[in-house]
PDB file of N, CA and C in Angstrom:
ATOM      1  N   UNK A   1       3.322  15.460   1.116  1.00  0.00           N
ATOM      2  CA  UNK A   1       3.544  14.028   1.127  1.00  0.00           C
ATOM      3  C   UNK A   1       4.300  13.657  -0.149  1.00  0.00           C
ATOM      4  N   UNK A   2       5.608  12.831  -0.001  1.00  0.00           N
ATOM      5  CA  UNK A   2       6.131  12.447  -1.237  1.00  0.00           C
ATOM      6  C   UNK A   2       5.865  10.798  -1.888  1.00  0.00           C
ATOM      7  N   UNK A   3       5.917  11.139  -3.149  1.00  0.00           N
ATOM      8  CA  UNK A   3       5.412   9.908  -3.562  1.00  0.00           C
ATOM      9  C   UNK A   3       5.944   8.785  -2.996  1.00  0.00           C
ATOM     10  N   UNK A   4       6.578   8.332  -2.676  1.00  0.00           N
ATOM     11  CA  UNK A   4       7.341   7.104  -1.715  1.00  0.00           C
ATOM     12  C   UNK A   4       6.055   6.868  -0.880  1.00  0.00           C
ATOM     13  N   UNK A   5       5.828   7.788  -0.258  1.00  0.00           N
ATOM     14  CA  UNK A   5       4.949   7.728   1.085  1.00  0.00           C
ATOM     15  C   UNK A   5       3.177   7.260   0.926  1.00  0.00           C
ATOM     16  N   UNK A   6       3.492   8.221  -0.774  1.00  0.00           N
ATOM     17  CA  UNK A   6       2.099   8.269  -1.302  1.00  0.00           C
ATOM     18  C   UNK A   6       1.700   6.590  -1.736  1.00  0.00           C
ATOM     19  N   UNK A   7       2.955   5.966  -2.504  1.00  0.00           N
ATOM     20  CA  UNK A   7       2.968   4.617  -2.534  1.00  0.00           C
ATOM     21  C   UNK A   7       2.821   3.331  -1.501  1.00  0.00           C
ATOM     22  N   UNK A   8       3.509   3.949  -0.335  1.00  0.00           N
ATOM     23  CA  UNK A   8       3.291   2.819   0.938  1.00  0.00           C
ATOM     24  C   UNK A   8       1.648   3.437   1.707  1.00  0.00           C
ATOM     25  N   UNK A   9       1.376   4.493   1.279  1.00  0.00           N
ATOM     26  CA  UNK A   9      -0.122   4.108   1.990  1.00  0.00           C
ATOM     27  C   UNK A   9      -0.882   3.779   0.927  1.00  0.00           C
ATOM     28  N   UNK A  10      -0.772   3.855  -0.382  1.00  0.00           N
ATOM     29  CA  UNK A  10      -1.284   3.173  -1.163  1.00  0.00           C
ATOM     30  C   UNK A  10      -1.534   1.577  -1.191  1.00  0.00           C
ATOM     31  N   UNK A  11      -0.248   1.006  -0.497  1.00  0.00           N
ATOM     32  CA  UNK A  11      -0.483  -0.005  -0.440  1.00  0.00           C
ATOM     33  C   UNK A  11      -0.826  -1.040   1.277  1.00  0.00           C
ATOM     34  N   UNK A  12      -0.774   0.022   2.106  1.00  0.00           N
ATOM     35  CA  UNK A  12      -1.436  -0.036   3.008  1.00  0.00           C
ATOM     36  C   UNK A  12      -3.209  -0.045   2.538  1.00  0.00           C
ATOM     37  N   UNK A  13      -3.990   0.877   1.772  1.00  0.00           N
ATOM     38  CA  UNK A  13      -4.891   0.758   1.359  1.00  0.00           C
ATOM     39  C   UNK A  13      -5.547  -0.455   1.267  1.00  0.00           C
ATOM     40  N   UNK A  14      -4.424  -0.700  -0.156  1.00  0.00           N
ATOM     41  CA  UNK A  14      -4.743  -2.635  -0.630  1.00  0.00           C
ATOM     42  C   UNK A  14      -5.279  -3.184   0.161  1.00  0.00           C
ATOM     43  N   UNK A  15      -4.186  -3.520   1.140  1.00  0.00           N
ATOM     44  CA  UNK A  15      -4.433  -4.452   2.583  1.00  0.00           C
ATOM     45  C   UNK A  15      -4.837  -4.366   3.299  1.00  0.00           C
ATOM     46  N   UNK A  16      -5.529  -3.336   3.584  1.00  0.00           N
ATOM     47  CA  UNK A  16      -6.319  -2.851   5.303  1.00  0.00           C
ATOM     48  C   UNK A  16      -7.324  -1.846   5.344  1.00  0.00           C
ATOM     49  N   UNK A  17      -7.966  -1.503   4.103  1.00  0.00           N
ATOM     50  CA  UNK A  17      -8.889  -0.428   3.796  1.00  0.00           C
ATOM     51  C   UNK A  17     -10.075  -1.247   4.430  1.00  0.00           C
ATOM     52  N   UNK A  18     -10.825  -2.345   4.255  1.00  0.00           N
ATOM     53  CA  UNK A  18     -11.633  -2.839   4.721  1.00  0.00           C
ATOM     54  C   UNK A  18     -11.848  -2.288   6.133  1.00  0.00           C
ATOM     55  N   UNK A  19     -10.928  -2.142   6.973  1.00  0.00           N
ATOM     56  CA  UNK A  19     -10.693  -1.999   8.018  1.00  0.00           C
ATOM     57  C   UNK A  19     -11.422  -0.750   8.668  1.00  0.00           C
ATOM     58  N   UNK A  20     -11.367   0.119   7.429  1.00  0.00           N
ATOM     59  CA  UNK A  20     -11.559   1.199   7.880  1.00  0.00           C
ATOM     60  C   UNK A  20     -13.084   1.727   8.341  1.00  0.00           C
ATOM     61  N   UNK A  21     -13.747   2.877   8.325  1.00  0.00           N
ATOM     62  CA  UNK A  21     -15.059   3.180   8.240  1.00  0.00           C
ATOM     63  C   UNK A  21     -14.998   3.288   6.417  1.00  0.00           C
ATOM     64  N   UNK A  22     -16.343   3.610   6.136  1.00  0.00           N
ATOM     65  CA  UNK A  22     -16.793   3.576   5.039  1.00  0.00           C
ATOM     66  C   UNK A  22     -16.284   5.057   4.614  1.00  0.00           C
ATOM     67  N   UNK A  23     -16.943   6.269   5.101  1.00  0.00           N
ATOM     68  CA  UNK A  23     -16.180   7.596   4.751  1.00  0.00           C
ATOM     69  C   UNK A  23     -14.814   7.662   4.739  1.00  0.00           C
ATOM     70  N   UNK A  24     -14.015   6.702   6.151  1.00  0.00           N
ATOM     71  CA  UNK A  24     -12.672   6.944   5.474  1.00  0.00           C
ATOM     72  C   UNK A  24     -11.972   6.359   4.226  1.00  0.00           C
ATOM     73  N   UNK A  25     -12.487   5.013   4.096  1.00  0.00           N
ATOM     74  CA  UNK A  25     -12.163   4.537   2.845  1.00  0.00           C
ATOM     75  C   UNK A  25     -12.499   5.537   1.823  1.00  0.00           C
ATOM     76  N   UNK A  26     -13.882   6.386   1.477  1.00  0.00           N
ATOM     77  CA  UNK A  26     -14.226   7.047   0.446  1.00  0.00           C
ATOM     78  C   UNK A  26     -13.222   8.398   0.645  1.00  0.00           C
ATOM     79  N   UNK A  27     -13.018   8.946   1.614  1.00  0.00           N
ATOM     80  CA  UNK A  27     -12.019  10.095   1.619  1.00  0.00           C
ATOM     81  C   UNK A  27     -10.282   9.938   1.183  1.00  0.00           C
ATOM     82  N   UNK A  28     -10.463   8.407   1.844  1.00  0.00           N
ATOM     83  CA  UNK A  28      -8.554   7.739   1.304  1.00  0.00           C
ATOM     84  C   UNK A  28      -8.807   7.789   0.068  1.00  0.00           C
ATOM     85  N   UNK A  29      -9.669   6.915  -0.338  1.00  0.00           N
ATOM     86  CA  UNK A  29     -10.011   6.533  -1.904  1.00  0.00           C
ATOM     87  C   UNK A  29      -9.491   8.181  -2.807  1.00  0.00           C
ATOM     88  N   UNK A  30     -10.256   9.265  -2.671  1.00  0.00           N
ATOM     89  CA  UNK A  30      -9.951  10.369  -3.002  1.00  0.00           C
ATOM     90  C   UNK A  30      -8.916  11.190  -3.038  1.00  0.00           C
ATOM     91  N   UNK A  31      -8.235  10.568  -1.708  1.00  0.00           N
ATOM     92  CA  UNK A  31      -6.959  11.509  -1.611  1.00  0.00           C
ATOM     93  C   UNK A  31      -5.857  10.975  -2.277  1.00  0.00           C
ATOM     94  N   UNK A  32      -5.639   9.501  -2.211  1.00  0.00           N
ATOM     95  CA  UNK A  32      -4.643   8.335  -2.661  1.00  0.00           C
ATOM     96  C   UNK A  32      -4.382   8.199  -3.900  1.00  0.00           C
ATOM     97  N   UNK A  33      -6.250   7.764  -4.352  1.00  0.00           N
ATOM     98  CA  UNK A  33      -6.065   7.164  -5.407  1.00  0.00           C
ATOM     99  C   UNK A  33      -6.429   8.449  -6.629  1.00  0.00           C
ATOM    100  N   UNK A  34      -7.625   9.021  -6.261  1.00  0.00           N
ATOM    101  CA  UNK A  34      -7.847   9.980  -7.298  1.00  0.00           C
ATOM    102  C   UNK A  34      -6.752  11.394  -6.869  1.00  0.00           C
ATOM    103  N   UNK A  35      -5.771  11.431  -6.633  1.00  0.00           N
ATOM    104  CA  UNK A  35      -5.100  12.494  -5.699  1.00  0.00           C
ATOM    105  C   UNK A  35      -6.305  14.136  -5.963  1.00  0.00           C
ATOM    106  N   UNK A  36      -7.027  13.828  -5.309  1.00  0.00           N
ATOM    107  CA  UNK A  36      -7.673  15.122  -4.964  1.00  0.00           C
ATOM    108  C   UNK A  36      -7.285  16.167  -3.748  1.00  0.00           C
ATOM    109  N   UNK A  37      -7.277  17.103  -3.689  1.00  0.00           N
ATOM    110  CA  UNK A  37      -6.865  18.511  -2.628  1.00  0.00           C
ATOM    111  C   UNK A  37      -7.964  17.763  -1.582  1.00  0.00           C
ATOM    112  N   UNK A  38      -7.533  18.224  -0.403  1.00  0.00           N
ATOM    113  CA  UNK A  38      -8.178  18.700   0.460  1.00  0.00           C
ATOM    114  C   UNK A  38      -9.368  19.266   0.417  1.00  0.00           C
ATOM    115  N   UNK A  39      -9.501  20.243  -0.271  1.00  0.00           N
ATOM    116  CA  UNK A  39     -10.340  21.178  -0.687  1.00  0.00           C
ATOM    117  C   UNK A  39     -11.413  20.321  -1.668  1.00  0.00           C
ATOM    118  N   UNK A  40     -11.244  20.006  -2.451  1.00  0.00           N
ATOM    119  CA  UNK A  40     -11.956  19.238  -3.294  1.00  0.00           C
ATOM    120  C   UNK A  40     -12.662  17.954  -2.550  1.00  0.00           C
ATOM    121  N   UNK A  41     -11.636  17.426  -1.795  1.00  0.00           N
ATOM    122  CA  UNK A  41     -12.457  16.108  -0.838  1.00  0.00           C
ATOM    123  C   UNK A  41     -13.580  17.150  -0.112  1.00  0.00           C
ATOM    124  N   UNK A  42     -13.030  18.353   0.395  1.00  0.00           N
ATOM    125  CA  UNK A  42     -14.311  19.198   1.351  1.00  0.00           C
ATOM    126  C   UNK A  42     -15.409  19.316   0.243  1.00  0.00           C
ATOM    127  N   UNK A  43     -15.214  20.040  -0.987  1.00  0.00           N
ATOM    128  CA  UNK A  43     -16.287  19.744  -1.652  1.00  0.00           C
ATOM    129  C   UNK A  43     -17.427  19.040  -2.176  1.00  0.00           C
ATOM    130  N   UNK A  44     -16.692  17.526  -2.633  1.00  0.00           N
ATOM    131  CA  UNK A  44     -17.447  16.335  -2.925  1.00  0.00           C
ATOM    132  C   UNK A  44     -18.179  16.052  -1.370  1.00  0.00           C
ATOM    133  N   UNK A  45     -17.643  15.586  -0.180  1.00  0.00           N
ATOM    134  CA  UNK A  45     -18.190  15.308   1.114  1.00  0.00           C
ATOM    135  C   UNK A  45     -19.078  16.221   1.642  1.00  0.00           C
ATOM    136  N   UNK A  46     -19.101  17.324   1.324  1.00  0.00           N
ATOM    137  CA  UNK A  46     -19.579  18.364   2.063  1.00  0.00           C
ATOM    138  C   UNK A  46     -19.209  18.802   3.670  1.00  0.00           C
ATOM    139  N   UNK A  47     -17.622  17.998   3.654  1.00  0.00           N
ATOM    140  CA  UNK A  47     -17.429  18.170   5.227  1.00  0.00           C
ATOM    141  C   UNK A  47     -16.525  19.608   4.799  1.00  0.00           C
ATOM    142  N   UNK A  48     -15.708  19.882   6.165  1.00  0.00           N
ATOM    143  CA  UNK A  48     -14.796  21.295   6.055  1.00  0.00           C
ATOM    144  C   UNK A  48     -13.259  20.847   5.549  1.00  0.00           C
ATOM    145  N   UNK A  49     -12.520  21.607   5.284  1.00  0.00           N
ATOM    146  CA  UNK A  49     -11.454  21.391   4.517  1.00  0.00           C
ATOM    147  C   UNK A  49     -10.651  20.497   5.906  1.00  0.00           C
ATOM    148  N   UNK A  50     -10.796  21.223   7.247  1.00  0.00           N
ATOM    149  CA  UNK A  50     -10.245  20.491   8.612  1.00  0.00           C
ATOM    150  C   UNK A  50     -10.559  19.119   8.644  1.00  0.00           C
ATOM    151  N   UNK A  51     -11.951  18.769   8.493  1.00  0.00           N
ATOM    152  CA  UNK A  51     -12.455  17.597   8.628  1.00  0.00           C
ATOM    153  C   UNK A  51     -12.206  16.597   7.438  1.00  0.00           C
ATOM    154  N   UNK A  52     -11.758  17.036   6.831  1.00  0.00           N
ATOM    155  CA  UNK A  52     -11.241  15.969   5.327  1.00  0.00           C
ATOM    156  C   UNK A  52      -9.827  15.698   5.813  1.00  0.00           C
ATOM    157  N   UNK A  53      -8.767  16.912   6.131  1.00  0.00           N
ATOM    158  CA  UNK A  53      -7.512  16.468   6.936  1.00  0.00           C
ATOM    159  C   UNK A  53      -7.423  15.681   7.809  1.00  0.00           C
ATOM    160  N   UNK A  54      -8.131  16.206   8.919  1.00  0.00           N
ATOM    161  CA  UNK A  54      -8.500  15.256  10.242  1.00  0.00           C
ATOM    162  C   UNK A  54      -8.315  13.491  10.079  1.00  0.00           C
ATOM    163  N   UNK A  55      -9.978  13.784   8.528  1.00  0.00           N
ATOM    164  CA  UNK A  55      -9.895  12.106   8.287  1.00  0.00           C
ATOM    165  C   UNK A  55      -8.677  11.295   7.518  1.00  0.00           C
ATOM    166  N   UNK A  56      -8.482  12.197   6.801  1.00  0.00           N
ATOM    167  CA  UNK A  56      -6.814  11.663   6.473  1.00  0.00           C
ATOM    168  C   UNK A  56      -6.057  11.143   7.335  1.00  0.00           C
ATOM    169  N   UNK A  57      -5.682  11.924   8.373  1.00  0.00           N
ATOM    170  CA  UNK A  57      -4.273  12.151   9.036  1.00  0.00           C
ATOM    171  C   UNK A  57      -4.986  10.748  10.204  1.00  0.00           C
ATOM    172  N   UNK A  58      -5.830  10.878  10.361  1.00  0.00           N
ATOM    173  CA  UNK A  58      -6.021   9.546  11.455  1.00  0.00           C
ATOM    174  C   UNK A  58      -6.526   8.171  10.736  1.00  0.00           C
ATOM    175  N   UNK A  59      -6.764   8.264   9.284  1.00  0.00           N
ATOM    176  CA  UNK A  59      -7.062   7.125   8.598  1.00  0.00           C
ATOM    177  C   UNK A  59      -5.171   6.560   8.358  1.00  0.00           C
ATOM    178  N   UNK A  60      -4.459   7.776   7.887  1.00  0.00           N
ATOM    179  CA  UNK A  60      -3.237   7.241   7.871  1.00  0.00           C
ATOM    180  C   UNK A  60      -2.600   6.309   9.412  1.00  0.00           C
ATOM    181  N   UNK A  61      -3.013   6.842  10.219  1.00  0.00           N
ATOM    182  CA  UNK A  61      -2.514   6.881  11.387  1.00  0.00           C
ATOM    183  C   UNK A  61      -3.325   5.172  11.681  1.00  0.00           C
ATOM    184  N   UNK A  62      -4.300   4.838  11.608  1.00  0.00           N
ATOM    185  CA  UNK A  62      -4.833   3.386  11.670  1.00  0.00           C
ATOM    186  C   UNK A  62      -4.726   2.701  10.736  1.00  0.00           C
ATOM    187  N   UNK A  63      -4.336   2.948   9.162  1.00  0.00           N
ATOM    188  CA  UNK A  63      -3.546   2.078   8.361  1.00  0.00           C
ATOM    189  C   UNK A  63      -2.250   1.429   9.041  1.00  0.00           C
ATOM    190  N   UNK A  64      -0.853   2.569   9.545  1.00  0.00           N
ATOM    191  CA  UNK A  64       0.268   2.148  10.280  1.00  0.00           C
ATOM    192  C   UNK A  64      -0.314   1.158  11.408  1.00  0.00           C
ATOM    193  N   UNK A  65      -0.798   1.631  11.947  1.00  0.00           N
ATOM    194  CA  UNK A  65      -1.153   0.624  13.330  1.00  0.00           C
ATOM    195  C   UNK A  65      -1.716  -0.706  13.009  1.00  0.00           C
ATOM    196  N   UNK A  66      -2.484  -0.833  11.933  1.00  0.00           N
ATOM    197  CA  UNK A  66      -2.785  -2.237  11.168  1.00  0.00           C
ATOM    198  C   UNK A  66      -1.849  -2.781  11.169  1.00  0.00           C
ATOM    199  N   UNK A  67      -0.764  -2.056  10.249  1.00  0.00           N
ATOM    200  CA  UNK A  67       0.614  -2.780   9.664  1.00  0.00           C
ATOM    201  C   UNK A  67       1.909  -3.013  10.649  1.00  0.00           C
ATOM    202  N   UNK A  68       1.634  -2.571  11.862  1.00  0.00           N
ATOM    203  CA  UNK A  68       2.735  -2.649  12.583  1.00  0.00           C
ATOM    204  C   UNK A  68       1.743  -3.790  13.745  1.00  0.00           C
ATOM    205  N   UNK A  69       0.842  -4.179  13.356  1.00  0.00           N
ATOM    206  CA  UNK A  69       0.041  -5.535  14.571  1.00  0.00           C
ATOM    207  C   UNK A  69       0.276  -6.064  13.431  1.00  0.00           C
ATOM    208  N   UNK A  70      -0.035  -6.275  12.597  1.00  0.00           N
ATOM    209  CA  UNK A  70      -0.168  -7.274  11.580  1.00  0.00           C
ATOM    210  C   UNK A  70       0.933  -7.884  10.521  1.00  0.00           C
ATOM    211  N   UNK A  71       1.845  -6.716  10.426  1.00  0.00           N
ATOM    212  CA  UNK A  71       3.119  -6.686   9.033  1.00  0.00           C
ATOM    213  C   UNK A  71       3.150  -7.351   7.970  1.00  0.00           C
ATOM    214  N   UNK A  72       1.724  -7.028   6.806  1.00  0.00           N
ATOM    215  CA  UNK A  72       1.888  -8.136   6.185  1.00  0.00           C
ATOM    216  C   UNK A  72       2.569  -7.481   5.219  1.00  0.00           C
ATOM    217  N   UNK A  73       2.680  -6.207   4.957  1.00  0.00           N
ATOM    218  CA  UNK A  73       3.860  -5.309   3.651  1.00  0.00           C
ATOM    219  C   UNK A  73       5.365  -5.902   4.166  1.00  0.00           C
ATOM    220  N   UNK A  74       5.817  -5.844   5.222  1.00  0.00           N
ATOM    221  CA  UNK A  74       7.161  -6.570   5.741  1.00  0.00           C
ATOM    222  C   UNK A  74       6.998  -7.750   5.421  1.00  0.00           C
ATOM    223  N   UNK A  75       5.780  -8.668   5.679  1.00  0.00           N
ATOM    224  CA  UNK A  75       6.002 -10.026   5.500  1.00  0.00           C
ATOM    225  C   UNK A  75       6.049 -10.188   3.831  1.00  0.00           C
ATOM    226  N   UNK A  76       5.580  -9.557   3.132  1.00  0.00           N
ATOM    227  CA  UNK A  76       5.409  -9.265   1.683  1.00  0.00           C
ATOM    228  C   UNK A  76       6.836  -9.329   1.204  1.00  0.00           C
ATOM    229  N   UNK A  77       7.359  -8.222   1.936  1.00  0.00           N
ATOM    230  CA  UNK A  77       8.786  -7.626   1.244  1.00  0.00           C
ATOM    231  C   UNK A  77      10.070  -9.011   1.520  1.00  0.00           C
ATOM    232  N   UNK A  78       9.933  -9.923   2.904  1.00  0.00           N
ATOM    233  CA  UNK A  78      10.839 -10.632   3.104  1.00  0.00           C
ATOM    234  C   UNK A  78      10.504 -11.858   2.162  1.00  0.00           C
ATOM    235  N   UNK A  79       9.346 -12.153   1.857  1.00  0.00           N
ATOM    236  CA  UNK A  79       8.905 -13.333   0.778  1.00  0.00           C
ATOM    237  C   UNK A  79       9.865 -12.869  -0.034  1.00  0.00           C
ATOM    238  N   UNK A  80       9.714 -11.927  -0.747  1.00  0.00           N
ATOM    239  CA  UNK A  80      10.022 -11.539  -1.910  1.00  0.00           C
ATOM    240  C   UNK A  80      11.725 -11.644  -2.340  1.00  0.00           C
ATOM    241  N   UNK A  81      11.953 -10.707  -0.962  1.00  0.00           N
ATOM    242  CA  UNK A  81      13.379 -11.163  -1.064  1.00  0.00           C
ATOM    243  C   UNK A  81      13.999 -12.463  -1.226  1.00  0.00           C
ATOM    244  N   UNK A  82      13.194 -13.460  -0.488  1.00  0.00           N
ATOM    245  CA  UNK A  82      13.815 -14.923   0.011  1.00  0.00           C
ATOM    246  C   UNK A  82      13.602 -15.507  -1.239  1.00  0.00           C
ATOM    247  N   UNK A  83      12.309 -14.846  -1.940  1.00  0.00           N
ATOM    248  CA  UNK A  83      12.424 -15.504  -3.720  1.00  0.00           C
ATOM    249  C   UNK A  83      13.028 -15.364  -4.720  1.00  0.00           C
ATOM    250  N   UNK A  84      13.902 -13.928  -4.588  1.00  0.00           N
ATOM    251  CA  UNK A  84      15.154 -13.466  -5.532  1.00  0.00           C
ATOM    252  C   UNK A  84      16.443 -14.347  -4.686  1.00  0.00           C
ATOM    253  N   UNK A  85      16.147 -14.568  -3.523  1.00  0.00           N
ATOM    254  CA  UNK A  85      17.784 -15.305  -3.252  1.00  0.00           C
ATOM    255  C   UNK A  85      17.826 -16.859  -3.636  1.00  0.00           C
ATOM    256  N   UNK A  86      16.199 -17.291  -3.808  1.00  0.00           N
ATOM    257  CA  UNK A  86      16.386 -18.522  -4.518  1.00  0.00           C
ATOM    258  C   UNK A  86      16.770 -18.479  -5.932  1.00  0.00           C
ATOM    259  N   UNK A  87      15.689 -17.272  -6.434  1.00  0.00           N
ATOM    260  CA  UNK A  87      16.620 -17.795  -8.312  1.00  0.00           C
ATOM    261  C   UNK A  87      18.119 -17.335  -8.415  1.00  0.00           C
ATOM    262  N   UNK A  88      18.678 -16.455  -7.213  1.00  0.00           N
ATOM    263  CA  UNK A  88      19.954 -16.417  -7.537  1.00  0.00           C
ATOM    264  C   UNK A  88      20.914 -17.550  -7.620  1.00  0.00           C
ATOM    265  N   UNK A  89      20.483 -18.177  -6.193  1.00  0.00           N
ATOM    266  CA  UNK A  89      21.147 -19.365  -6.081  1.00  0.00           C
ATOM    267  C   UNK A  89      20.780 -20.204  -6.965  1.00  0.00           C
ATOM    268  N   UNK A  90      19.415 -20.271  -7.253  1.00  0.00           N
ATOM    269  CA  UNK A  90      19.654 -21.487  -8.473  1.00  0.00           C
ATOM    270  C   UNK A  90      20.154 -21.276 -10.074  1.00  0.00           C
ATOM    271  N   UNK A  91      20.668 -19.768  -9.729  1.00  0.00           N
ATOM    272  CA  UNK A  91      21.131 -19.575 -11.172  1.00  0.00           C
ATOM    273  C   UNK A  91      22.793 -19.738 -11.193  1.00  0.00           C
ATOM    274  N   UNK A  92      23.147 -19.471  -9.895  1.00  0.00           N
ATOM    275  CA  UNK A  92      24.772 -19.775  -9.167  1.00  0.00           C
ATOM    276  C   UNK A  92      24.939 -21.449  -9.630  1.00  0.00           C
ATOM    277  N   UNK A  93      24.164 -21.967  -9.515  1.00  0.00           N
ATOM    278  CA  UNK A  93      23.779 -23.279  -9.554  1.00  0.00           C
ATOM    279  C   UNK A  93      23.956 -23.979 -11.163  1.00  0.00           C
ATOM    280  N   UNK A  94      23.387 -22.875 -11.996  1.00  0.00           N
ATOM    281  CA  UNK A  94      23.256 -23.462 -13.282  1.00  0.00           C
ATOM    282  C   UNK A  94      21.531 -24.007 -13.697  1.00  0.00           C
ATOM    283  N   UNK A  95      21.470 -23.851 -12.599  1.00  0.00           N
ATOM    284  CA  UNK A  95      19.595 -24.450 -13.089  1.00  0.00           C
ATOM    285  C   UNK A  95      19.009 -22.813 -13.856  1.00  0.00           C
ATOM    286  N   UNK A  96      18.919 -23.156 -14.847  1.00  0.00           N
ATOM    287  CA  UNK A  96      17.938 -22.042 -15.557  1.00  0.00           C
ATOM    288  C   UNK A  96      16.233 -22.262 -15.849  1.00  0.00           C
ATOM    289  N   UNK A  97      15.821 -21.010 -15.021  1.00  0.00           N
ATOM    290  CA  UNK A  97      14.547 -21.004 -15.427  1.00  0.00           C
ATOM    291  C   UNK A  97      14.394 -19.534 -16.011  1.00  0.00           C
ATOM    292  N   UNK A  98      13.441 -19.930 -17.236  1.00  0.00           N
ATOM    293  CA  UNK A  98      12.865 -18.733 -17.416  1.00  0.00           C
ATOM    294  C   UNK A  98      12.621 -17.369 -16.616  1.00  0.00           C
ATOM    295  N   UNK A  99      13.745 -16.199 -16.759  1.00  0.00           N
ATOM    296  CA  UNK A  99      14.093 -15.083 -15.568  1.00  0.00           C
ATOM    297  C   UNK A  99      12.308 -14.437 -15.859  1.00  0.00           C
ATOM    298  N   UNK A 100      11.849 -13.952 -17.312  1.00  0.00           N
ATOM    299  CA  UNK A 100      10.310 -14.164 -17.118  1.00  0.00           C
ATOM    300  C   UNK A 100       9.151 -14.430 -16.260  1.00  0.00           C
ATOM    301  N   UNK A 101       9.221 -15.773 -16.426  1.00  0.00           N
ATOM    302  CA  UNK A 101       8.558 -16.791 -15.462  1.00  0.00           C
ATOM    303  C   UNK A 101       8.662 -16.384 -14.289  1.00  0.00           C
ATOM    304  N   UNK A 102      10.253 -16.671 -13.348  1.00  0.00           N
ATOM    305  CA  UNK A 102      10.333 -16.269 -12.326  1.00  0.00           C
ATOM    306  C   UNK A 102       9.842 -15.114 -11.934  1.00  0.00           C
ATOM    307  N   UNK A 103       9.869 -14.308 -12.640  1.00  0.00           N
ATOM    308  CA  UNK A 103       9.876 -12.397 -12.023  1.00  0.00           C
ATOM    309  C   UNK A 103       8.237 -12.642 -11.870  1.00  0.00           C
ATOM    310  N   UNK A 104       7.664 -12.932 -12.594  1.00  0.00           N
ATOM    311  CA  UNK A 104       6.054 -13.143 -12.589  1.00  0.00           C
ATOM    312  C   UNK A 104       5.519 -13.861 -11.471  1.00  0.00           C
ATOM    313  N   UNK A 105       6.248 -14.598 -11.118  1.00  0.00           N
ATOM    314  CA  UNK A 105       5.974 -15.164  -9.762  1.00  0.00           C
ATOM    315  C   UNK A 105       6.114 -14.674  -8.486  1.00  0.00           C
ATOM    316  N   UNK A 106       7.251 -13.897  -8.710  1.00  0.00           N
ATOM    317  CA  UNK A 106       8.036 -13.234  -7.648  1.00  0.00           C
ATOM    318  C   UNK A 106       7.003 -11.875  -7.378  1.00  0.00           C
ATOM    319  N   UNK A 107       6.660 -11.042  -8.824  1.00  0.00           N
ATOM    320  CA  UNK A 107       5.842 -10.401  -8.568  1.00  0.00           C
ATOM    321  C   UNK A 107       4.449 -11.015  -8.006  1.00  0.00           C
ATOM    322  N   UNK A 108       4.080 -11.710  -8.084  1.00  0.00           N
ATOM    323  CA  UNK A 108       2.264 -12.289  -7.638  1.00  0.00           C
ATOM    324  C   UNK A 108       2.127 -12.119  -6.452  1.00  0.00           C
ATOM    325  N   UNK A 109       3.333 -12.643  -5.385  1.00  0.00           N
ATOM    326  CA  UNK A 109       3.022 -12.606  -4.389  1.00  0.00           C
ATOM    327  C   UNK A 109       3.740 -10.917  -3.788  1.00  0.00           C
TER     328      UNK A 109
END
């Protein structure tokens, strides 16, 4: 898995871990966030190295399906955009605001 990937289910996490069962959250939690092996999730769980994959590969698999009923990372990403095309324009404009300020905002949401 490359980090790109490792980042968008990361942030699938954010948004839709609730969602999940409790072991898969604790097995995502492990694999995502603490990047632990396979092997090591089999250890801490006491499940088999298969059954730590398993829960991966279908926790990933119902994160996407969240995000493709729901799209709130797309709806995220088009905010975001539509908020850099406002300070552009209002900088086309001459209205200056603090680029600071803005980015802080832009980031929040």
């Amino acid at each position: 898995m490359d980090m790109k990937e490792v980042v968008r289910i990361g942030l699938l996490m954010d948004l839709y871990e609730n969602l999940l069962t409790e072991r898969q959250r604790d097995i995502m939690h492990q694999y995502i966030n603490e990047d632990f092996s396979l092997n090591e999730i089999s250890e801490l769980t006491g499940v088999t190295r298969q059954a730590a994959h398993d829960t991966v590969k279908k926790s990933i698999h119902r994160l996407e399906r969240f995000e493709k009923a729901l799209g709130l990372i797309k709806h995220n990403d088009e905010l975001r955009q539509k908020l850099k095309n406002i300070k552009e324009k209002l900088n086309d404009a001459g209205v200056r605001i603090a680029d600071k300020e803005l980015d802080e905002l832009i980031s929040e949401i």
